[in-house]
N, C-alpha and C. Protein backbone atom coordinates (compact mmCIF):
# COMPACT_ATOMS: atom_id res chain seq x y z
N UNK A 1 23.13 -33.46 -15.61
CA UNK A 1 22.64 -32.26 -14.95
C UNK A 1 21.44 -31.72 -15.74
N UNK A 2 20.52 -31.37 -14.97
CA UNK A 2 19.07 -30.88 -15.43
C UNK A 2 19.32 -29.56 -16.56
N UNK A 3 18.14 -29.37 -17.37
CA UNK A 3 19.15 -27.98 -18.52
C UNK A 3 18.88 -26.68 -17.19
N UNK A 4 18.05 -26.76 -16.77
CA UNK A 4 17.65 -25.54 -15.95
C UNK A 4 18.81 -25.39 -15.09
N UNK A 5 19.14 -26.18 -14.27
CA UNK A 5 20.76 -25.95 -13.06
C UNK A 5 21.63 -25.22 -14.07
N UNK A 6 21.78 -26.24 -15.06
CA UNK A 6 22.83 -25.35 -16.00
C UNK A 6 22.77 -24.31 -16.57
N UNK A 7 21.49 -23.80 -16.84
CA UNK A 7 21.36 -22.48 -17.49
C UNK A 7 21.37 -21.06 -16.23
N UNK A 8 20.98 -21.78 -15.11
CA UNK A 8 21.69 -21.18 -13.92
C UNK A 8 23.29 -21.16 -13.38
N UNK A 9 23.75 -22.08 -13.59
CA UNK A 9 24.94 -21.99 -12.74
C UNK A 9 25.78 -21.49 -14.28
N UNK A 10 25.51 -21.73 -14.89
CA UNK A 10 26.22 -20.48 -16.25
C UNK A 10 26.03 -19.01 -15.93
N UNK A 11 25.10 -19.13 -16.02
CA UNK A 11 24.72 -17.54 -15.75
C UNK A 11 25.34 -16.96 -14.25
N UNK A 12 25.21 -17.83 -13.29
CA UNK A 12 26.13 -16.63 -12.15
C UNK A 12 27.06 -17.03 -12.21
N UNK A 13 27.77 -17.94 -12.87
CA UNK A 13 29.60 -17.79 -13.45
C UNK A 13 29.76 -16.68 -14.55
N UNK A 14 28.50 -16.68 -15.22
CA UNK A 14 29.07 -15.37 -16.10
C UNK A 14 29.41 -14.05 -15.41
N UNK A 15 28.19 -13.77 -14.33
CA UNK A 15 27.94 -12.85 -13.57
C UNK A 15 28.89 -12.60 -12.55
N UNK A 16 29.20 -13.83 -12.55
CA UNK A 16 30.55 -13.84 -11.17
C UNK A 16 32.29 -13.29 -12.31
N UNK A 17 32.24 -13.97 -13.17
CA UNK A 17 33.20 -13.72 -13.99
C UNK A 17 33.35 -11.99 -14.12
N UNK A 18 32.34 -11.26 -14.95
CA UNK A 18 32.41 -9.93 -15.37
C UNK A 18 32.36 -9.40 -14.47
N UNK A 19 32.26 -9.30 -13.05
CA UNK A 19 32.60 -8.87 -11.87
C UNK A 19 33.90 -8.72 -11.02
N UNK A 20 34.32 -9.49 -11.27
CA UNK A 20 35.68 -9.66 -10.82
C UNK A 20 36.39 -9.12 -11.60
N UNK A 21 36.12 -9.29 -12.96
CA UNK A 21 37.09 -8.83 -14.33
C UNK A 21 36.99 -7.49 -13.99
N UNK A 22 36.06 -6.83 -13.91
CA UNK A 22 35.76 -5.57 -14.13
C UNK A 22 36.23 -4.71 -13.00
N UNK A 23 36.25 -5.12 -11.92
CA UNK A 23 36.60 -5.07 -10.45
C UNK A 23 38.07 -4.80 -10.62
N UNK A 24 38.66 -5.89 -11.19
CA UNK A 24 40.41 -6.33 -11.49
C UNK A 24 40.66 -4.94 -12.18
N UNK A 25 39.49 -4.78 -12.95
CA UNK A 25 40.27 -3.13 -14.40
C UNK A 25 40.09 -1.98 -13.87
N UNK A 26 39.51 -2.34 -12.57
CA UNK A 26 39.58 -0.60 -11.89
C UNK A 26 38.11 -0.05 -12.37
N UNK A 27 37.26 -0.75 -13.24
CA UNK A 27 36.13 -0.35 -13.65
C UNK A 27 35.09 0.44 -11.91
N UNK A 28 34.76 1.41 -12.10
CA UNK A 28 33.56 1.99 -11.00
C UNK A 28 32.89 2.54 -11.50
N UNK A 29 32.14 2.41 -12.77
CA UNK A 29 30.62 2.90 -13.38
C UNK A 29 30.22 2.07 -13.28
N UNK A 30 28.63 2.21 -12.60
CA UNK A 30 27.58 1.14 -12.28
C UNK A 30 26.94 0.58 -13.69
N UNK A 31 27.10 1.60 -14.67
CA UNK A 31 26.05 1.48 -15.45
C UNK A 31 26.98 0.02 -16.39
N UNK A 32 28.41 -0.05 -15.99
CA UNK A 32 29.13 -0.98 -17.03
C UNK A 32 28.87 -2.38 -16.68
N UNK A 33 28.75 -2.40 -15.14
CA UNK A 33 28.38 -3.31 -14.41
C UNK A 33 26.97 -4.07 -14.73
N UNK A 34 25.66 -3.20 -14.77
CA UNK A 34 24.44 -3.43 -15.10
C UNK A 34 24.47 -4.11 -16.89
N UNK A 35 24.69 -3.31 -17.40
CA UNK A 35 25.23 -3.23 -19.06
C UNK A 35 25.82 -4.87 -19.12
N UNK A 36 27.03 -5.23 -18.76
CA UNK A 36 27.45 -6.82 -18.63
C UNK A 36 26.77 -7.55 -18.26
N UNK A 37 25.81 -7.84 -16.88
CA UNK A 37 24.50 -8.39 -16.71
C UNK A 37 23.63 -8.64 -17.37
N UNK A 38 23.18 -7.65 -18.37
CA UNK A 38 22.14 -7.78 -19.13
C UNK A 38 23.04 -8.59 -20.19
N UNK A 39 23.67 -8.25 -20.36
CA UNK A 39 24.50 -8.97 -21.69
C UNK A 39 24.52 -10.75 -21.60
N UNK A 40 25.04 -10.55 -20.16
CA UNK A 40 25.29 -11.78 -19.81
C UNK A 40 24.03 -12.50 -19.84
N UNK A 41 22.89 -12.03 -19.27
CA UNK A 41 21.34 -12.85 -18.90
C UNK A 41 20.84 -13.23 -20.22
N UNK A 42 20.65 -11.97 -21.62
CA UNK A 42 20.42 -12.62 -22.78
C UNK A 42 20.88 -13.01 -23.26
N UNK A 43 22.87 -13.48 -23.28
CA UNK A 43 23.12 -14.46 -24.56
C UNK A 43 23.20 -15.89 -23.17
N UNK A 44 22.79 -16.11 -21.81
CA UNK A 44 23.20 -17.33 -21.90
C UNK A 44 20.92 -17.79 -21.98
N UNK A 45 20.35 -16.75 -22.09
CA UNK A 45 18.75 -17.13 -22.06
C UNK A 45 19.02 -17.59 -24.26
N UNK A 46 19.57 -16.93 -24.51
CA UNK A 46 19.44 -17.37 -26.01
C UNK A 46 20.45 -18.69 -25.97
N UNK A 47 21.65 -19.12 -25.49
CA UNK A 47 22.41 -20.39 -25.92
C UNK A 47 20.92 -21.39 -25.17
N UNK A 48 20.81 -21.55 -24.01
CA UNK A 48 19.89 -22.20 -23.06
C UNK A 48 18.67 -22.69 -23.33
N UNK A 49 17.91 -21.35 -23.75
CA UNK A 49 16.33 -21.01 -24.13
C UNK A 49 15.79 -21.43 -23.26
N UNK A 50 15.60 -21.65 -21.76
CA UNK A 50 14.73 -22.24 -20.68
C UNK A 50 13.30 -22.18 -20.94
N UNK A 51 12.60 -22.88 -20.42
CA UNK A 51 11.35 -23.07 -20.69
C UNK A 51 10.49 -21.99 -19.65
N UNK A 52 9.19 -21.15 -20.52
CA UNK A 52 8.82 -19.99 -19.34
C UNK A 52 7.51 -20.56 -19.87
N UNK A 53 6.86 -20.06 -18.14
CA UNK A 53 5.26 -20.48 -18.20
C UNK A 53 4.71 -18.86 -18.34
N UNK A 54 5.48 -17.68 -18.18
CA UNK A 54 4.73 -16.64 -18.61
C UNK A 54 5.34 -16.03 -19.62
N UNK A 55 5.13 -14.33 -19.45
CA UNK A 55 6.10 -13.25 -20.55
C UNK A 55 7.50 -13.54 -19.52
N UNK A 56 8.77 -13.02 -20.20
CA UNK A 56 9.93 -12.55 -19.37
C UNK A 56 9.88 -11.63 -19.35
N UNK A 57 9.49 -11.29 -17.79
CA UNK A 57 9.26 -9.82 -17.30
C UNK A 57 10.37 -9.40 -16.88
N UNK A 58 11.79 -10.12 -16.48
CA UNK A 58 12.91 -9.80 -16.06
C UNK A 58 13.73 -9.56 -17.02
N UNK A 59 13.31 -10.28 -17.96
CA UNK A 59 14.33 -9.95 -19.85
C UNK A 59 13.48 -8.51 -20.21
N UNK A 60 12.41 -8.29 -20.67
CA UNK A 60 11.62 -7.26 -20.67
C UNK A 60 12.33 -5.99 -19.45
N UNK A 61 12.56 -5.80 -18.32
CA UNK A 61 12.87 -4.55 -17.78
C UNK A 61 14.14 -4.84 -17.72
N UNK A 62 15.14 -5.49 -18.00
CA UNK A 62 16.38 -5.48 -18.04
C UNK A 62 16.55 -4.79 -19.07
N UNK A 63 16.14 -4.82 -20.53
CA UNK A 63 16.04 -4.54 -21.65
C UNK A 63 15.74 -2.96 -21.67
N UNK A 64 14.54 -2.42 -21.15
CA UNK A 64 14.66 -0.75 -20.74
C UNK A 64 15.47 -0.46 -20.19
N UNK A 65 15.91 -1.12 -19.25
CA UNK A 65 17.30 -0.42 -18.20
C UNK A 65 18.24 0.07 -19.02
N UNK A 66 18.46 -1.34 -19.66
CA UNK A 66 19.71 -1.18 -20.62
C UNK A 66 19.95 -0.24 -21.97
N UNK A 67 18.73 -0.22 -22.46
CA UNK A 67 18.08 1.24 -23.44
C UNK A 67 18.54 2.39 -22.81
N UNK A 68 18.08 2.58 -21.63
CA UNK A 68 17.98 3.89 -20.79
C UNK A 68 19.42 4.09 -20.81
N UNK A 69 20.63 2.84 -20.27
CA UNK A 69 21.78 3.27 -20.19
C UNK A 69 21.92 3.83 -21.32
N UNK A 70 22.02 2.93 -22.36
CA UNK A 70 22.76 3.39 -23.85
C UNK A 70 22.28 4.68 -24.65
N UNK A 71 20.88 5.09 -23.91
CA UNK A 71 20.24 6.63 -24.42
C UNK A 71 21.14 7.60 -23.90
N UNK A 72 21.24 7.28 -22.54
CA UNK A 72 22.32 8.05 -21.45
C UNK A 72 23.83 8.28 -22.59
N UNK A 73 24.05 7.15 -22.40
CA UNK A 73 25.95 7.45 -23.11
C UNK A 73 25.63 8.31 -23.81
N UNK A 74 24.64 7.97 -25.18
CA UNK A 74 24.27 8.86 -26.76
C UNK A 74 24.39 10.31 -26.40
N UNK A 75 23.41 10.74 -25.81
CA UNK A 75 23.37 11.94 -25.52
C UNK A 75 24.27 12.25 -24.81
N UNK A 76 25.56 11.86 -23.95
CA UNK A 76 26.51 12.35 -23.08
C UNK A 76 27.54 12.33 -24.32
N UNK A 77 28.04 11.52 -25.01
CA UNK A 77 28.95 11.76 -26.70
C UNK A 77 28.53 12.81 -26.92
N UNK A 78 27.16 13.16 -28.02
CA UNK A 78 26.33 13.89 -28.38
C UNK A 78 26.62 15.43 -27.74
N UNK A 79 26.32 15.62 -26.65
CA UNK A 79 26.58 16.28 -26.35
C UNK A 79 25.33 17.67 -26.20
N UNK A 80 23.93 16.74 -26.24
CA UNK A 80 22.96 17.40 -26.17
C UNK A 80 22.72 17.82 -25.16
């Protein structure tokens, strides 16, 4: 199997996996949902490393999203 199929069909088994799991725990915050995604997209882009002909603009704004969540929680603990 080509590395690229595989670094795909990993990734929406991961995606398919933490969905269901999360689904199963009664989980309904979006942001936990998004948060596992990203998780999931950079460790199987780091086991994988696929080959890119540009920047990763989809690793790049996944990466703010995911900032933005975790600024969110801080300050909701926090209590600012």
């Amino acid at each position: 199997m080509e590395r690229n199929n595989l670094y795909l069909l990993t990734l929406s088994g991961l995606m398919a996996l933490s969905t269901v799991s999360m689904a199963a725990l009664g989980q309904q915050d979006l942001d936990v949902y998004v948060s596992l995604f990203v998780i999931s997209y950079f460790a199987t882009s780091a086991i994988f490393s696929p080959r890119r002909r540009t920047f990763d603009f989809l690793g790049a704004g996944l990466f703010v999203v995911f900032s933005i969540i975790v600024a969110l929680r801080v300050i909701a603990i926090l209590g600012v």
